[in-house]
PDB file of N, CA and C in Angstrom:
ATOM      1  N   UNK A   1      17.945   1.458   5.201  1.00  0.00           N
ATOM      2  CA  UNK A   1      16.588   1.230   4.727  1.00  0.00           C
ATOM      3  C   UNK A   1      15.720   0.804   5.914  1.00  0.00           C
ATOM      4  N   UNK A   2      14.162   1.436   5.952  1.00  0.00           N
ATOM      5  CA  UNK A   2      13.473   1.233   7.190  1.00  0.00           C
ATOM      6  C   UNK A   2      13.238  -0.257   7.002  1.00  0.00           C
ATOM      7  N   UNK A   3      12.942  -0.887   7.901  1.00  0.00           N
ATOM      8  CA  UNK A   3      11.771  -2.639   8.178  1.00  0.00           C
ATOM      9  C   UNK A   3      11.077  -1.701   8.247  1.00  0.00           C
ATOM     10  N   UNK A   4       9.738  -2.565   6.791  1.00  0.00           N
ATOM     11  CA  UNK A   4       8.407  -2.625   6.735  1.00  0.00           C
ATOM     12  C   UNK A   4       7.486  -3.761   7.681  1.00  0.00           C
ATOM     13  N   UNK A   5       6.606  -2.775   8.207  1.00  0.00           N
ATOM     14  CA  UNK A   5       5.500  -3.196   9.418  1.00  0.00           C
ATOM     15  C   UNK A   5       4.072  -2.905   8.521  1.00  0.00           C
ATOM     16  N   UNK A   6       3.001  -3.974   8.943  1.00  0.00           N
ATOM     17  CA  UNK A   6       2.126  -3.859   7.967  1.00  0.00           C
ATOM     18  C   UNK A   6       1.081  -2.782   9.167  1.00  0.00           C
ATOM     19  N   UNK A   7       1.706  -2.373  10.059  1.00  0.00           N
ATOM     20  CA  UNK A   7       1.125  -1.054  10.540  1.00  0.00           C
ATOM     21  C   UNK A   7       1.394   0.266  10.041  1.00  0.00           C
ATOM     22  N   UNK A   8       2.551  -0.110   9.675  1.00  0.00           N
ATOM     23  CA  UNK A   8       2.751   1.726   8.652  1.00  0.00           C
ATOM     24  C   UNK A   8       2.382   1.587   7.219  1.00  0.00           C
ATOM     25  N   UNK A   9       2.032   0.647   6.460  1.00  0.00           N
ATOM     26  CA  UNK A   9       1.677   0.231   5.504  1.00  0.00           C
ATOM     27  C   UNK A   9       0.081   0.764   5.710  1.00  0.00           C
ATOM     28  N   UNK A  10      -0.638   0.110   6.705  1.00  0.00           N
ATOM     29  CA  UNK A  10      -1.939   0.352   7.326  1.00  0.00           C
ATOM     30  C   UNK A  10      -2.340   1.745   7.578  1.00  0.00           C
ATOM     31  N   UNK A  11      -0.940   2.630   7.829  1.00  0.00           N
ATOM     32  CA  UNK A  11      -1.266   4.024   8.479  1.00  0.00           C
ATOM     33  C   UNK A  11      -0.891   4.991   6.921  1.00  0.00           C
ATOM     34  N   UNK A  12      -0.371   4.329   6.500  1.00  0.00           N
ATOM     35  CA  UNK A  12      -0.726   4.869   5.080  1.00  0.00           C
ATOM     36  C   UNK A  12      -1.819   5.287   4.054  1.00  0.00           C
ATOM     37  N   UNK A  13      -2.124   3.730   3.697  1.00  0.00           N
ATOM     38  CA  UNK A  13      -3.530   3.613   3.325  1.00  0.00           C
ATOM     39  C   UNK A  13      -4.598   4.573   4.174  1.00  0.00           C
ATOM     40  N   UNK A  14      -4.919   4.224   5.648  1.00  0.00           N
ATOM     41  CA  UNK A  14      -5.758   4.895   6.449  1.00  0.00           C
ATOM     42  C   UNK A  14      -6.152   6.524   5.904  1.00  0.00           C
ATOM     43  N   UNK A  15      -4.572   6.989   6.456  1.00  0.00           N
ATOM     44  CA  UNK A  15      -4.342   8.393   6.611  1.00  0.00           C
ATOM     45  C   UNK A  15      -4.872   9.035   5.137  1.00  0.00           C
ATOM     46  N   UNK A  16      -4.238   8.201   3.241  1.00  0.00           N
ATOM     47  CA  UNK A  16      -4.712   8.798   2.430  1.00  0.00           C
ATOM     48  C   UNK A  16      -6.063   8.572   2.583  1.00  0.00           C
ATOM     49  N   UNK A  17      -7.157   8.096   2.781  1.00  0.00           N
ATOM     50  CA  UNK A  17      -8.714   7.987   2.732  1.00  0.00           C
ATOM     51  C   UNK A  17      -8.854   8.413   4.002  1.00  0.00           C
ATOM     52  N   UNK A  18      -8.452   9.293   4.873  1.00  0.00           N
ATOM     53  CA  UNK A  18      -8.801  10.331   5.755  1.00  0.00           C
ATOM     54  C   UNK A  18      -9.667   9.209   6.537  1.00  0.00           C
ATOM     55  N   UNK A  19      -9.086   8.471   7.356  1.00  0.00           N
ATOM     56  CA  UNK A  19      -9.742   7.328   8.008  1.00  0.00           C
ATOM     57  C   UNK A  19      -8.449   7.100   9.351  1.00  0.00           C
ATOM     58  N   UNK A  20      -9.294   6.610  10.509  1.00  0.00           N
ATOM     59  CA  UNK A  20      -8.354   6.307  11.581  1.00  0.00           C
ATOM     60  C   UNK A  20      -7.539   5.082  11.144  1.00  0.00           C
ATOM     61  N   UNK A  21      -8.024   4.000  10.511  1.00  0.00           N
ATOM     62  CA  UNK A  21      -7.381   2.676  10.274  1.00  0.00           C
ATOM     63  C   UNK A  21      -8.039   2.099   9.564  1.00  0.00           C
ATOM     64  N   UNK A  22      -7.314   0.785   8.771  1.00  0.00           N
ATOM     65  CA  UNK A  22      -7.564  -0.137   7.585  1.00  0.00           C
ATOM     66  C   UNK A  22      -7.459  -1.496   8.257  1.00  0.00           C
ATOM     67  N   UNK A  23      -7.981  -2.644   7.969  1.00  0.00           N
ATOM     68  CA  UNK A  23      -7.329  -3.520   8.753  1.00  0.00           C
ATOM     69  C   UNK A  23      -6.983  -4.473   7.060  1.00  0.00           C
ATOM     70  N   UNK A  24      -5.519  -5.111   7.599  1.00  0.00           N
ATOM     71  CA  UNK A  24      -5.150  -5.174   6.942  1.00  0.00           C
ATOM     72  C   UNK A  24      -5.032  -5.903   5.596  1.00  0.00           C
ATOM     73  N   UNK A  25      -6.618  -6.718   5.728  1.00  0.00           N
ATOM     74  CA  UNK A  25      -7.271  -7.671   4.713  1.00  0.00           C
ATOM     75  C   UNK A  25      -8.561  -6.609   3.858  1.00  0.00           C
ATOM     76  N   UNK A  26      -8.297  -5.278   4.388  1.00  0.00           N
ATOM     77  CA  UNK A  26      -9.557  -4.456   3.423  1.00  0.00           C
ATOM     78  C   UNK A  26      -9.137  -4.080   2.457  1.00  0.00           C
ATOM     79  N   UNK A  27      -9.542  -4.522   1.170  1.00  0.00           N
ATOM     80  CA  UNK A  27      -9.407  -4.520  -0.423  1.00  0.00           C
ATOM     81  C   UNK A  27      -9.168  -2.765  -0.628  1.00  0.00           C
ATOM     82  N   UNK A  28      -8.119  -2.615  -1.251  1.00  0.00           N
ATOM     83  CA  UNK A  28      -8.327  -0.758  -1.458  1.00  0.00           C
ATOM     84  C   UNK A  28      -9.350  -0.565  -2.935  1.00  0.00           C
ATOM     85  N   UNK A  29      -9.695  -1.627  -3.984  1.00  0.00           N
ATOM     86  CA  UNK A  29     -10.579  -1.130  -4.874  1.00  0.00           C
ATOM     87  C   UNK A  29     -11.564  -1.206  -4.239  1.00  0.00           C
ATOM     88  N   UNK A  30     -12.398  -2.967  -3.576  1.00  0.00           N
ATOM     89  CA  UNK A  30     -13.666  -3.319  -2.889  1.00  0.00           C
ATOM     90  C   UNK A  30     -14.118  -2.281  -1.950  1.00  0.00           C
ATOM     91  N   UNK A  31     -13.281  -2.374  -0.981  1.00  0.00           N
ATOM     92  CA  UNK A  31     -13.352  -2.001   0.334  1.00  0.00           C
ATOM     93  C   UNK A  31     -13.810  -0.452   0.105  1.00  0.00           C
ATOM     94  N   UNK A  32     -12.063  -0.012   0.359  1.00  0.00           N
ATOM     95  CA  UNK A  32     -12.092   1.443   0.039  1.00  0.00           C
ATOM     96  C   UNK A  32     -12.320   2.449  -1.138  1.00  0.00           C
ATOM     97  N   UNK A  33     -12.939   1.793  -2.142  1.00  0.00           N
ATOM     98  CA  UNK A  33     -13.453   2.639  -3.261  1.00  0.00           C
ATOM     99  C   UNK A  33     -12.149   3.248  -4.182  1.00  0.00           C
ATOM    100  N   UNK A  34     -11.067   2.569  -3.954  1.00  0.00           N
ATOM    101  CA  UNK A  34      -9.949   3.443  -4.646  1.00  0.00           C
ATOM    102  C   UNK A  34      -9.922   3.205  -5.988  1.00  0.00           C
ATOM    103  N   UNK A  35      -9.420   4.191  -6.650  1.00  0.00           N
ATOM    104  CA  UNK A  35      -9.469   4.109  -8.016  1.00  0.00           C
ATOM    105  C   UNK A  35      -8.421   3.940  -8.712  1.00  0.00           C
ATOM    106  N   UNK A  36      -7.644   3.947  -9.706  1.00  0.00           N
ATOM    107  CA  UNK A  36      -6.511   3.788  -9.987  1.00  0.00           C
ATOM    108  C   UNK A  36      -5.482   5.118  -9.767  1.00  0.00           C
ATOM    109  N   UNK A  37      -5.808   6.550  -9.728  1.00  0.00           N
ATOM    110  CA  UNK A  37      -5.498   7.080  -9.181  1.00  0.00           C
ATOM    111  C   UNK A  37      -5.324   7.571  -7.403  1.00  0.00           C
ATOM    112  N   UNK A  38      -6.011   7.084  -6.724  1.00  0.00           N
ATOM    113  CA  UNK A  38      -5.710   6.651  -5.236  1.00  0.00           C
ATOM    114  C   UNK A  38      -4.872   5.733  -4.889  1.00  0.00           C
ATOM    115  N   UNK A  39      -4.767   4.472  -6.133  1.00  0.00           N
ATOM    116  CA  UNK A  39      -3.701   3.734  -5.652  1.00  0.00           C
ATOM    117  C   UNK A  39      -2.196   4.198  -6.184  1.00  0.00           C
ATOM    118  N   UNK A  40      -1.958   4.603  -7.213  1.00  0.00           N
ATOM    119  CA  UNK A  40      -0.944   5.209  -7.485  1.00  0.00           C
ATOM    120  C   UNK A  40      -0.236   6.105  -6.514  1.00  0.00           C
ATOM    121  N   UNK A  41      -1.037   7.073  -6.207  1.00  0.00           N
ATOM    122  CA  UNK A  41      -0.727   7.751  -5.087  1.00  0.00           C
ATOM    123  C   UNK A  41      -0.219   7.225  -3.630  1.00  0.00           C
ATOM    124  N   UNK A  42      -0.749   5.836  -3.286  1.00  0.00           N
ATOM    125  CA  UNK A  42      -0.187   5.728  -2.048  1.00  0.00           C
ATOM    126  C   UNK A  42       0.538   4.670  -2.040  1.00  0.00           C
ATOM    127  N   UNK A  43       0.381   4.074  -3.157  1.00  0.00           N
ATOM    128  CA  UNK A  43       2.045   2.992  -3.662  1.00  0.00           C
ATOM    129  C   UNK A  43       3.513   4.429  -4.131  1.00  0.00           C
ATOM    130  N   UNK A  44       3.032   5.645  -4.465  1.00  0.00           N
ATOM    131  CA  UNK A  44       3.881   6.698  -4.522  1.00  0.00           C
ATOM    132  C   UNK A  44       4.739   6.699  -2.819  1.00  0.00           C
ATOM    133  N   UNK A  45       3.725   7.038  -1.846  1.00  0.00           N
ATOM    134  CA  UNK A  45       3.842   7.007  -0.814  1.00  0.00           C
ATOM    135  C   UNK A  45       4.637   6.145  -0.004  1.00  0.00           C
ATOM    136  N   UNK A  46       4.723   4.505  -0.479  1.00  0.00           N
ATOM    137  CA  UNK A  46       5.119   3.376  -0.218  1.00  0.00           C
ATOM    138  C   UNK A  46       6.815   3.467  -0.742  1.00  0.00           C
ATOM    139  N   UNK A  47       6.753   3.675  -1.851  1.00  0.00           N
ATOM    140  CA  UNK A  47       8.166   3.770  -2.643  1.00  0.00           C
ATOM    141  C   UNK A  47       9.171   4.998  -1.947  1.00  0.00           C
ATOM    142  N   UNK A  48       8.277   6.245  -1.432  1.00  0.00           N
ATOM    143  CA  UNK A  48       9.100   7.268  -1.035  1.00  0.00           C
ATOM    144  C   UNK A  48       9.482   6.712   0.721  1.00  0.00           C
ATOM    145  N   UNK A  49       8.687   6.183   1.158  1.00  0.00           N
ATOM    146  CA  UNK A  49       9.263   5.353   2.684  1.00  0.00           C
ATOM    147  C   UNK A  49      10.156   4.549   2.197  1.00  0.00           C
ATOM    148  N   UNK A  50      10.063   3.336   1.294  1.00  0.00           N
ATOM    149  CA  UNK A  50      10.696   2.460   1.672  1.00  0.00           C
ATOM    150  C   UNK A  50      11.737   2.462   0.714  1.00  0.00           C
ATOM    151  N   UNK A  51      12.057   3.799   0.106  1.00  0.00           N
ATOM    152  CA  UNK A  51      13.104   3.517  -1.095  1.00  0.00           C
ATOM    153  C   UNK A  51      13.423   2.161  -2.368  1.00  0.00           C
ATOM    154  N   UNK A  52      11.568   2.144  -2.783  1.00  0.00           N
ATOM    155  CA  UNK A  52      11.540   0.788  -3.666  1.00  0.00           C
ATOM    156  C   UNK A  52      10.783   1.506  -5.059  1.00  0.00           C
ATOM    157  N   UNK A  53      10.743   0.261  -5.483  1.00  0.00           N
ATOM    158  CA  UNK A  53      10.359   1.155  -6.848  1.00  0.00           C
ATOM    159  C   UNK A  53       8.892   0.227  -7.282  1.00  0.00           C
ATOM    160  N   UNK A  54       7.521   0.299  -7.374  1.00  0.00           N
ATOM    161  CA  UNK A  54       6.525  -0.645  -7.680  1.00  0.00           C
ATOM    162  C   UNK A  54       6.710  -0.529  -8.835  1.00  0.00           C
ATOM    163  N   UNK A  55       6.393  -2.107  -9.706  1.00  0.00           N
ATOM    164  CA  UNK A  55       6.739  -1.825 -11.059  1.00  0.00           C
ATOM    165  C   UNK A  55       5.092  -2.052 -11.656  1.00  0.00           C
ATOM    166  N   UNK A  56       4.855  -1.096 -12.474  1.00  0.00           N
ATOM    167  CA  UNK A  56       3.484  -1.398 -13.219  1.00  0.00           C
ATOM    168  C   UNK A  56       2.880  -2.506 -13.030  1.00  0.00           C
ATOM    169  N   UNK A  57       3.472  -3.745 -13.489  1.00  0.00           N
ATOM    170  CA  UNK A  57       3.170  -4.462 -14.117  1.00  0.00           C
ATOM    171  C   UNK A  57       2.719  -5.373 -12.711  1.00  0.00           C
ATOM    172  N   UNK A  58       2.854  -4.956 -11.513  1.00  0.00           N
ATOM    173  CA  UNK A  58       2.925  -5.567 -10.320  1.00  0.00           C
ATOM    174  C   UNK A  58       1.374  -5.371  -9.676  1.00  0.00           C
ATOM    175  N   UNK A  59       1.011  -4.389 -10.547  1.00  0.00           N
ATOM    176  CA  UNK A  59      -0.191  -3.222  -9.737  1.00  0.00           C
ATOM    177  C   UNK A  59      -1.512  -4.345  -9.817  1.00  0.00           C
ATOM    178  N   UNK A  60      -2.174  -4.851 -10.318  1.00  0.00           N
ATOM    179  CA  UNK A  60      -2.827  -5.860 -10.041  1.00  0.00           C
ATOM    180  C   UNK A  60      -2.866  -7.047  -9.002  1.00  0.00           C
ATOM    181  N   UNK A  61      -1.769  -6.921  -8.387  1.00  0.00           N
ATOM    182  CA  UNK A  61      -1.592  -8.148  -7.206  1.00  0.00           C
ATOM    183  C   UNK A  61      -1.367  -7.500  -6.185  1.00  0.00           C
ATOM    184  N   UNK A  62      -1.381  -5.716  -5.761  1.00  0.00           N
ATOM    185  CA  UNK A  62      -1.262  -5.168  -4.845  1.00  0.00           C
ATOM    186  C   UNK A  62      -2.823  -5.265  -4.254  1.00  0.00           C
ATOM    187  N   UNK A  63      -3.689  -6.108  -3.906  1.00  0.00           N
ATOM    188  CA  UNK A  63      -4.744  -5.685  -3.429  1.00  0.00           C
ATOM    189  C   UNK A  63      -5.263  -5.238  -1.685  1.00  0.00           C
ATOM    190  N   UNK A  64      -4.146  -5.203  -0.886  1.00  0.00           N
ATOM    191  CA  UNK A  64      -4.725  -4.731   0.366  1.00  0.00           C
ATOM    192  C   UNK A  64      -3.341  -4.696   1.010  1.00  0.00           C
ATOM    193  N   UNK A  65      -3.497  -4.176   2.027  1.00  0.00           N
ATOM    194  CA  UNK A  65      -1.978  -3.918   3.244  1.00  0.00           C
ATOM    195  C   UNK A  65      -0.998  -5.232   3.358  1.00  0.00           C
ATOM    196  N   UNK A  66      -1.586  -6.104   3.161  1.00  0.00           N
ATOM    197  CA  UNK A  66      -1.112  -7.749   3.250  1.00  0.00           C
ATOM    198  C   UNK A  66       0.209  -7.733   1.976  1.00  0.00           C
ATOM    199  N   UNK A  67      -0.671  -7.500   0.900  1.00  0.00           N
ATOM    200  CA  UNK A  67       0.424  -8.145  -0.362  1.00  0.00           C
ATOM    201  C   UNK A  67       1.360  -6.460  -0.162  1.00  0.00           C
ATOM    202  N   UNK A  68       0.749  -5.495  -0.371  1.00  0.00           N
ATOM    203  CA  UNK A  68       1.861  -4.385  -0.536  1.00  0.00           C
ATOM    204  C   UNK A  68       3.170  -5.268   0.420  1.00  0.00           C
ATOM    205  N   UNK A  69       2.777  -5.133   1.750  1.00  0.00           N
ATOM    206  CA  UNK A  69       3.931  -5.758   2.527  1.00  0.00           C
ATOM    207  C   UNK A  69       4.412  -6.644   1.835  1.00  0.00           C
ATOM    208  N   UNK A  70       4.113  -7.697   1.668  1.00  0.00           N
ATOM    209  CA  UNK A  70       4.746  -9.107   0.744  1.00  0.00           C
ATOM    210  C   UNK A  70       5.298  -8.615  -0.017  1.00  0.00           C
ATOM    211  N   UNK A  71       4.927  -7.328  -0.843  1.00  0.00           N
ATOM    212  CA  UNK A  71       5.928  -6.889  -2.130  1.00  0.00           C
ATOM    213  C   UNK A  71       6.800  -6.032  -1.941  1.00  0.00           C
ATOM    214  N   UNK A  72       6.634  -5.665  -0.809  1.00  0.00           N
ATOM    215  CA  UNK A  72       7.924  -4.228  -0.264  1.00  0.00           C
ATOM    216  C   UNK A  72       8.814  -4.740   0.216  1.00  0.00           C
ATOM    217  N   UNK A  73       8.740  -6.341   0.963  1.00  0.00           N
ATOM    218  CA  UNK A  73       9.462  -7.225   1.315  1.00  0.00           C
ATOM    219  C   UNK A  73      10.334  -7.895   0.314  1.00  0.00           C
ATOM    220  N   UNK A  74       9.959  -8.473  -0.456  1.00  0.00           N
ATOM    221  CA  UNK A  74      10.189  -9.014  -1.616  1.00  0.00           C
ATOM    222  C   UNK A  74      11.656  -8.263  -2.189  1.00  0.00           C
ATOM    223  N   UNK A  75      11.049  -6.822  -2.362  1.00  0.00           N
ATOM    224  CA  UNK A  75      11.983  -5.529  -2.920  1.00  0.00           C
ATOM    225  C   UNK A  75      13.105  -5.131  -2.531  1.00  0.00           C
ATOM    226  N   UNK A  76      13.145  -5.509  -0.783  1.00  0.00           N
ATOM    227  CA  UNK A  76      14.316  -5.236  -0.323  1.00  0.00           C
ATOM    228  C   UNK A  76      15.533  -6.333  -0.114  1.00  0.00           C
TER     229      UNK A  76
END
């Protein structure tokens, strides 16, 4: 299983909103305009790197590159 870096976490986010970089306190609803389908998609993204599974019920406390890490951490 890879170590999560909140730079590939960062290059995630970035890359889906076609952006050079996120830093890692920018809100993906506030910030980046994501919708619940943008985030699905790149917590999809998150689970297929890091071989984890986000559970629904989690999706409200994912709000920026910071907590994903905290929770991908958490997971492993």
């Amino acid at each position: 299983m890879e170590n999560v870096k909140i730079e590939d976490v960062q290059s995630i986010i970035a890359n889906y909103f076609g952006k050079e970089s996120v830093s890692p306190d920018e809100r993906l609803r506030e910030d980046l305009k994501a919708d619940t389908d943008d985030i699905m998609n790149i917590l999809a993204s998150i689970e297929d790197k890091y071989d984890i599974v986000v559970e629904e019920n989690d999706l409200a406390n994912l709000k920026n590159a910071k907590d994903i890490v905290k929770y991908v951490f958490a997971k492993m």
